[in-house]
Protein backbone atom coordinates (compact mmCIF):
# COMPACT_ATOMS: atom_id res chain seq x y z
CA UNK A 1 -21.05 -17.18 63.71
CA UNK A 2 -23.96 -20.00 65.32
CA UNK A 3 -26.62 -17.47 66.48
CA UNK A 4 -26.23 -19.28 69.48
CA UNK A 5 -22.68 -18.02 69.83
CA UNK A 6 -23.95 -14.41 68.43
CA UNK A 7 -26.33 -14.37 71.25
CA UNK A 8 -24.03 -15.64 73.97
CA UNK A 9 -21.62 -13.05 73.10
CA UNK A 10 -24.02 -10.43 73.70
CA UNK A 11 -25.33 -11.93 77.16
CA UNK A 12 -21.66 -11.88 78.39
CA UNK A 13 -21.41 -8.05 77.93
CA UNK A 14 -24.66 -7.58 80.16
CA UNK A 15 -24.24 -7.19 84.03
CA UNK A 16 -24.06 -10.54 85.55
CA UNK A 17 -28.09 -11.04 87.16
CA UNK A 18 -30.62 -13.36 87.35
CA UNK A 19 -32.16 -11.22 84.41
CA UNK A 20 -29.57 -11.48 82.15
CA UNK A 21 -30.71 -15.44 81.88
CA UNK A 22 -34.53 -14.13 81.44
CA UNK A 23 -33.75 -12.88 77.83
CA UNK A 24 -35.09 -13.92 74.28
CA UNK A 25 -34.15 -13.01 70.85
CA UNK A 26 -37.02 -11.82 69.27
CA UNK A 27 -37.01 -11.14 65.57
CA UNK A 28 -37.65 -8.43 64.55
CA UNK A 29 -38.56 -6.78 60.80
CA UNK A 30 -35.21 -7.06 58.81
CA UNK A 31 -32.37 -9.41 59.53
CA UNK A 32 -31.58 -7.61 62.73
CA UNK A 33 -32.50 -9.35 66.28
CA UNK A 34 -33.62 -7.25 69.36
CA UNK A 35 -33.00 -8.70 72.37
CA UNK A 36 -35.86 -8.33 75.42
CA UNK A 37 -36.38 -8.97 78.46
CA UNK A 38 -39.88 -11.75 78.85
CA UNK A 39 -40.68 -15.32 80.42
CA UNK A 40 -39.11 -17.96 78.79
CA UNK A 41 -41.69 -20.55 78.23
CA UNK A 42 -40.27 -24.22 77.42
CA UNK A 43 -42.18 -27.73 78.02
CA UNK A 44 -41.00 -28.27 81.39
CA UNK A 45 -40.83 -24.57 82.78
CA UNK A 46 -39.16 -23.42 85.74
CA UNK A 47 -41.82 -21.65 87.98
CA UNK A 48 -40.94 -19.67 90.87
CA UNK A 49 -43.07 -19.59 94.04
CA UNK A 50 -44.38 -16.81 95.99
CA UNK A 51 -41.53 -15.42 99.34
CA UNK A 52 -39.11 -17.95 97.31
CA UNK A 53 -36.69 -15.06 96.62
CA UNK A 54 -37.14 -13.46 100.07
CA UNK A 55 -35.67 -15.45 101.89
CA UNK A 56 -31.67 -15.82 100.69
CA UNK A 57 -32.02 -18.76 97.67
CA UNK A 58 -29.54 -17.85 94.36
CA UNK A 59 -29.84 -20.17 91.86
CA UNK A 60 -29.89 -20.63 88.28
CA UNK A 61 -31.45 -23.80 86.85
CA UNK A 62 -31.73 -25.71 83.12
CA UNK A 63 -31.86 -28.59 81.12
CA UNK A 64 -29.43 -30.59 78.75
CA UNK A 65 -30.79 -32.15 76.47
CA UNK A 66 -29.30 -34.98 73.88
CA UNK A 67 -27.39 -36.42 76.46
CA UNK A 68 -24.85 -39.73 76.40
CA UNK A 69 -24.46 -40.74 80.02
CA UNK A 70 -22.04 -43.91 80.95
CA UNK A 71 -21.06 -45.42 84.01
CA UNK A 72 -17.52 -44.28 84.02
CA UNK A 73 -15.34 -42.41 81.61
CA UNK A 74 -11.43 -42.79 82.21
CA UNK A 75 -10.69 -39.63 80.84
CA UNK A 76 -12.64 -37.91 83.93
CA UNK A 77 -10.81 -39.45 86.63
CA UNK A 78 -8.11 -36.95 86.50
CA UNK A 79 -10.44 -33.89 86.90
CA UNK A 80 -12.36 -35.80 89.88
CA UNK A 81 -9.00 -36.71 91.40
CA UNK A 82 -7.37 -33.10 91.14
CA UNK A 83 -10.43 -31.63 92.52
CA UNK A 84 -10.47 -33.90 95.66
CA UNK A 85 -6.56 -33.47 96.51
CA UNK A 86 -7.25 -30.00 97.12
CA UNK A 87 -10.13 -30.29 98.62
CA UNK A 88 -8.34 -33.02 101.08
CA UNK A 89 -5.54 -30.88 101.45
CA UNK A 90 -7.41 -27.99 102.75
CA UNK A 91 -9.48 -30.07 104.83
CA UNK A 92 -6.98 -31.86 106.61
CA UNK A 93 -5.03 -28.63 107.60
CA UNK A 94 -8.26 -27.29 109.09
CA UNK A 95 -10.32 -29.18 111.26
CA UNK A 96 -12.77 -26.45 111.41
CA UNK A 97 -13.64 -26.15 107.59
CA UNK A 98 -16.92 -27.68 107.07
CA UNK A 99 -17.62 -25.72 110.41
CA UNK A 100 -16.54 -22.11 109.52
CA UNK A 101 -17.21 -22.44 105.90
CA UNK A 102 -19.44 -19.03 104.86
CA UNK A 103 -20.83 -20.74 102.43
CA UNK A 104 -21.67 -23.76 104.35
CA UNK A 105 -23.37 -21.80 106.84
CA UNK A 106 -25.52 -19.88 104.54
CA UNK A 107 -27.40 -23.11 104.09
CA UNK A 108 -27.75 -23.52 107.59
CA UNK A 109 -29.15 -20.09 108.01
CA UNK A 110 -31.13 -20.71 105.49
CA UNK A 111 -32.66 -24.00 106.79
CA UNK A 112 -33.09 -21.47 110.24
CA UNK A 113 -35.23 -19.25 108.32
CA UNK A 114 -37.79 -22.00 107.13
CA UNK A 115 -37.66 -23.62 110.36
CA UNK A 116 -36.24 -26.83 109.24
CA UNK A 117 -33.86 -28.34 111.51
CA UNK A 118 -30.06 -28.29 110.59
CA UNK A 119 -29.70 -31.63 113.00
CA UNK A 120 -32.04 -33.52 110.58
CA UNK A 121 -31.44 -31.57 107.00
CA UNK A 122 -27.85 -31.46 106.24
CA UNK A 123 -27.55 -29.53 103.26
CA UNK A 124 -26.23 -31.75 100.69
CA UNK A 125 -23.03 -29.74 99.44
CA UNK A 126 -21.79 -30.18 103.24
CA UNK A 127 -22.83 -33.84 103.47
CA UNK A 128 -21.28 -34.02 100.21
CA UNK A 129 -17.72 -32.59 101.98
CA UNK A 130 -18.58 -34.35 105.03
CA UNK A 131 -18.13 -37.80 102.79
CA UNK A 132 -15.27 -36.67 101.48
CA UNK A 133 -13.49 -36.03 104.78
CA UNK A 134 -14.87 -39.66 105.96
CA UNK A 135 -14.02 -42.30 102.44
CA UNK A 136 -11.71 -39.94 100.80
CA UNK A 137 -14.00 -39.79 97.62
CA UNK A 138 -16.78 -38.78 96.49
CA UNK A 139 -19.83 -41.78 95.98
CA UNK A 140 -19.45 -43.07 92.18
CA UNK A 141 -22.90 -43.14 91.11
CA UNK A 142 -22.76 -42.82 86.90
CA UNK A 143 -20.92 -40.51 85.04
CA UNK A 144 -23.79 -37.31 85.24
CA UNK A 145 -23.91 -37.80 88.79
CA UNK A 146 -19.86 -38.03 89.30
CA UNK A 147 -19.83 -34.74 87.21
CA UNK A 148 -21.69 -32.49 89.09
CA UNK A 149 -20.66 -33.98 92.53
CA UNK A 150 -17.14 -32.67 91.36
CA UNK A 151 -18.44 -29.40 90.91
CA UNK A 152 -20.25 -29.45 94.55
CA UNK A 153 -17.38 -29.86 96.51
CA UNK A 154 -15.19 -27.10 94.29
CA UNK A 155 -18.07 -24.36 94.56
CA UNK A 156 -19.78 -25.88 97.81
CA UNK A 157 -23.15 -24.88 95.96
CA UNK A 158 -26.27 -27.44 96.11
CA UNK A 159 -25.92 -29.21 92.85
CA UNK A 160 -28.66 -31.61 91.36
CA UNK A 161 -29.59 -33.44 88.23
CA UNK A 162 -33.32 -34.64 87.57
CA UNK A 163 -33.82 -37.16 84.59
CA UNK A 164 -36.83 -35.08 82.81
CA UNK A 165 -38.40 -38.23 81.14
CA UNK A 166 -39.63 -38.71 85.09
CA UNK A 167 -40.68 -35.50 85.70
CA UNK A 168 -44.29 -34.12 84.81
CA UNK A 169 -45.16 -31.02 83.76
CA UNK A 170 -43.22 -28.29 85.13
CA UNK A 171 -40.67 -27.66 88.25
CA UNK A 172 -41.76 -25.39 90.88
CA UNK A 173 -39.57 -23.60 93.19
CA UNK A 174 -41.93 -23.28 96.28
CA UNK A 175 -42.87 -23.77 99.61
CA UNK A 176 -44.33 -26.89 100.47
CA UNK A 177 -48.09 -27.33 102.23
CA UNK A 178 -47.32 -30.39 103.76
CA UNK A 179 -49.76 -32.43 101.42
CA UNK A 180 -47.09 -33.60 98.59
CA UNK A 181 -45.59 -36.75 97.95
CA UNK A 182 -41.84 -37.45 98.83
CA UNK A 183 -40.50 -40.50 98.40
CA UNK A 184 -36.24 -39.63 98.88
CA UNK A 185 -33.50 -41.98 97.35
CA UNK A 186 -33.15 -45.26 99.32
CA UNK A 187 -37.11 -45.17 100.79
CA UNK A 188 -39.60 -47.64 99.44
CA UNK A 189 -42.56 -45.62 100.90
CA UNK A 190 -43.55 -41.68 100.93
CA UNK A 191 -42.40 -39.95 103.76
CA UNK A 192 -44.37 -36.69 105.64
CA UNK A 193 -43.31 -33.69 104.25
CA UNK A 194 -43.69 -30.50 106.99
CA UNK A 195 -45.81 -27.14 105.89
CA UNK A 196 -44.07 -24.07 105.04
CA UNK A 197 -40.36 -26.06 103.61
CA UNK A 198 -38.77 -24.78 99.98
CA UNK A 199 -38.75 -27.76 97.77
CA UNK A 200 -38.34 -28.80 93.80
CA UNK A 201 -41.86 -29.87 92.97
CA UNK A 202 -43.00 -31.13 89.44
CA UNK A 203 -47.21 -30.26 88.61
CA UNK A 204 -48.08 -33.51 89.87
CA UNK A 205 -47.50 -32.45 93.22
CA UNK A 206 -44.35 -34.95 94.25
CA UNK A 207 -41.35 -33.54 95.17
CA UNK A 208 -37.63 -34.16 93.35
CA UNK A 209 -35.84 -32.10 95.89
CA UNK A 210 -36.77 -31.64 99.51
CA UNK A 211 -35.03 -28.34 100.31
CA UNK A 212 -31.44 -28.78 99.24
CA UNK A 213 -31.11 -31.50 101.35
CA UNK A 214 -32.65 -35.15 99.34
CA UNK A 215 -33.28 -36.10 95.96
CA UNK A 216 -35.77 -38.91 95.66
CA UNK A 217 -35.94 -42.10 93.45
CA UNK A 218 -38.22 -40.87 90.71
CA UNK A 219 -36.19 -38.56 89.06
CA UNK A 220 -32.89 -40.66 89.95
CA UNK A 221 -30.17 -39.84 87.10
CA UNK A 222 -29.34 -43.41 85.44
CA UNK A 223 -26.84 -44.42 82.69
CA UNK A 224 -29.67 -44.14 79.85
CA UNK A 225 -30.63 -40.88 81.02
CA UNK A 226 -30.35 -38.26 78.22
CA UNK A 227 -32.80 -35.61 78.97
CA UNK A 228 -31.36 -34.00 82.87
CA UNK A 229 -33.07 -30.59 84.57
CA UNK A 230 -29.64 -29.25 86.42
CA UNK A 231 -30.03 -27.47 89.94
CA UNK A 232 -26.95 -24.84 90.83
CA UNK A 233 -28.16 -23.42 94.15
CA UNK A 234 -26.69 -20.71 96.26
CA UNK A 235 -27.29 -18.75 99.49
CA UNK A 236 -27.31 -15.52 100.60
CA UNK A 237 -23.47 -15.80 100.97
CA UNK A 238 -23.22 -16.69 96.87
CA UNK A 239 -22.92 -14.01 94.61
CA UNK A 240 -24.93 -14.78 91.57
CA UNK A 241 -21.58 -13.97 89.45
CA UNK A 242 -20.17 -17.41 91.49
CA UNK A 243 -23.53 -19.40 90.96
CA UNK A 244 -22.83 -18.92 86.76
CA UNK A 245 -18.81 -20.04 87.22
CA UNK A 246 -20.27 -23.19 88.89
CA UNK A 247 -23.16 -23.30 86.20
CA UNK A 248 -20.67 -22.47 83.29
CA UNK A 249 -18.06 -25.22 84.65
CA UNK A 250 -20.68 -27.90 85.15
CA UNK A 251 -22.05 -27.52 81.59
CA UNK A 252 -18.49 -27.49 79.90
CA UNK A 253 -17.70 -30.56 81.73
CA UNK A 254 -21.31 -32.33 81.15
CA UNK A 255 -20.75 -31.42 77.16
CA UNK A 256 -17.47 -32.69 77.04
CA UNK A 257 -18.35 -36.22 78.91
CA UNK A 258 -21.64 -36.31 77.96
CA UNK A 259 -22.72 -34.32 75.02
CA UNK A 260 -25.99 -32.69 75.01
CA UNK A 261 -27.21 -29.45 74.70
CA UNK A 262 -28.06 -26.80 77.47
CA UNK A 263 -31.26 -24.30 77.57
CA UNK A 264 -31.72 -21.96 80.63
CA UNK A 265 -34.70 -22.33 82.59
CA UNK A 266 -35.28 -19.83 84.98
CA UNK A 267 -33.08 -18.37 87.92
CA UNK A 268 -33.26 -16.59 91.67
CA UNK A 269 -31.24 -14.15 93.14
């Protein structure tokens, strides 16, 4: 057995938790491996800011590395195309779905508790569905992006993808002071950022994420990116248990399509 199997077998039999995904083998004298609980450290680490878990985020968050991204891949369109039918289906018979949705409205609340207006910040897994309703697909970007789009609207989670030969230093979970750089997908110039707003921010003080909400153009996910930091966010109304089925199905998918290889990062919740 890969050790890497050894050890995932043993993580499956702990409680599912944020700190089952904070564990290390450590060797130990003999050919025996303990397993303990520590920081991970990596090259681009995931840090977590101060009040970041107080206030209702759940996420889990790594990198795949090695990867083969493409355009379009044939053999996807089926899994895309099941996955909106039944999204469609549902959200034709219910006017009210995006509305009532719990999960949906966790982000909302969420966006209440910062102070960030839900008027201006959609939160993307419901702008996501919102698209849906409108073109009856999801936007085709390139075959990474198409991926974990497909797992947004099944799981309604916040779902991102940064390419990590863009990013510097590490990514920081944490409230913003107003003073970093955001430039979001489709600007040309940076764009105020208000105090006191959670946001993905690498160590040179720009942001990748603003909230859940925007993405921005440095860390866009193109066709020769093979190095991605993947975002699974949650809510207060996500277990953590449903935040690893959406991690678990986006990384079988991404290895299948894309190759690669995944390393946990860091989680909340």
């Amino acid at each position: 057995m890969e050790l890497v199997d050894w050890f995932d077998a043993i993580v499956r039999d702990f409680p599912s938790g944020c700190t089952t995904y904070q564990a290390a083998l450590i060797p130990s004298q003999g050919s025996f491996f303990h397993l303990k609980f520590r920081q991970m450290t990596y090259k681009n680490q995931f840090l977590i800011g101060k009040g970041i878990e107080e206030i209702g985020i759940k996420g889990l968050y790594f990198k795949i590395e090695g990867l083969r991204n493409t355009e379009f891949d044939p053999e996807f369109e089926p899994i895309l195309d099941a996955q909106l039918n039944w999204l469609l289906s549902n959200m034709d018979g219910d006017p009210d779905f995006i509305k009532k949705d719990l999960i949906l409205s966790g982000f909302r609340n969420l966006h209440e508790r910062t102070g960030a207006s839900n008027r201006k910040n959609l939160a993307s897994p419901e702008n996501l569905l919102k698209t849906v309703s409108k073109h009856r697909s999801i936007p085709r970007i390139n075959l990474l992006v198409d991926i974990y789009n497909t797992i947004s609207i099944k799981y309604k989670l916040a779902l991102g993808a940064h390419d990590l030969a863009s990013v510097e230093g590490n990514i920081h979970l944490k409230f913003t002071s107003g003073n970093e750089k955001y430039v979001p997908l489709g600007a040309t110039e940076p764009k105020n950022v208000p105090a006191n707003h959670y946001s993905y921010v690498d160590s040179s003080d720009e942001i990748l994420c603003y909230l859940d909400v925007r993405q921005v153009n440095k860390s866009l996910v193109v066709p020769e990116t093979t190095d991605c930091f993947f975002v699974v966010q949650g809510n207060a109304e996500t277990s953590f248990r449903y935040i690893e089925d959406a991690s678990s199905e986006l990384i079988a998918l991404t290895k299948k399509f894309c190759g690669g290889n995944e390393t946990i990062l860091g989680c909340v919740g």
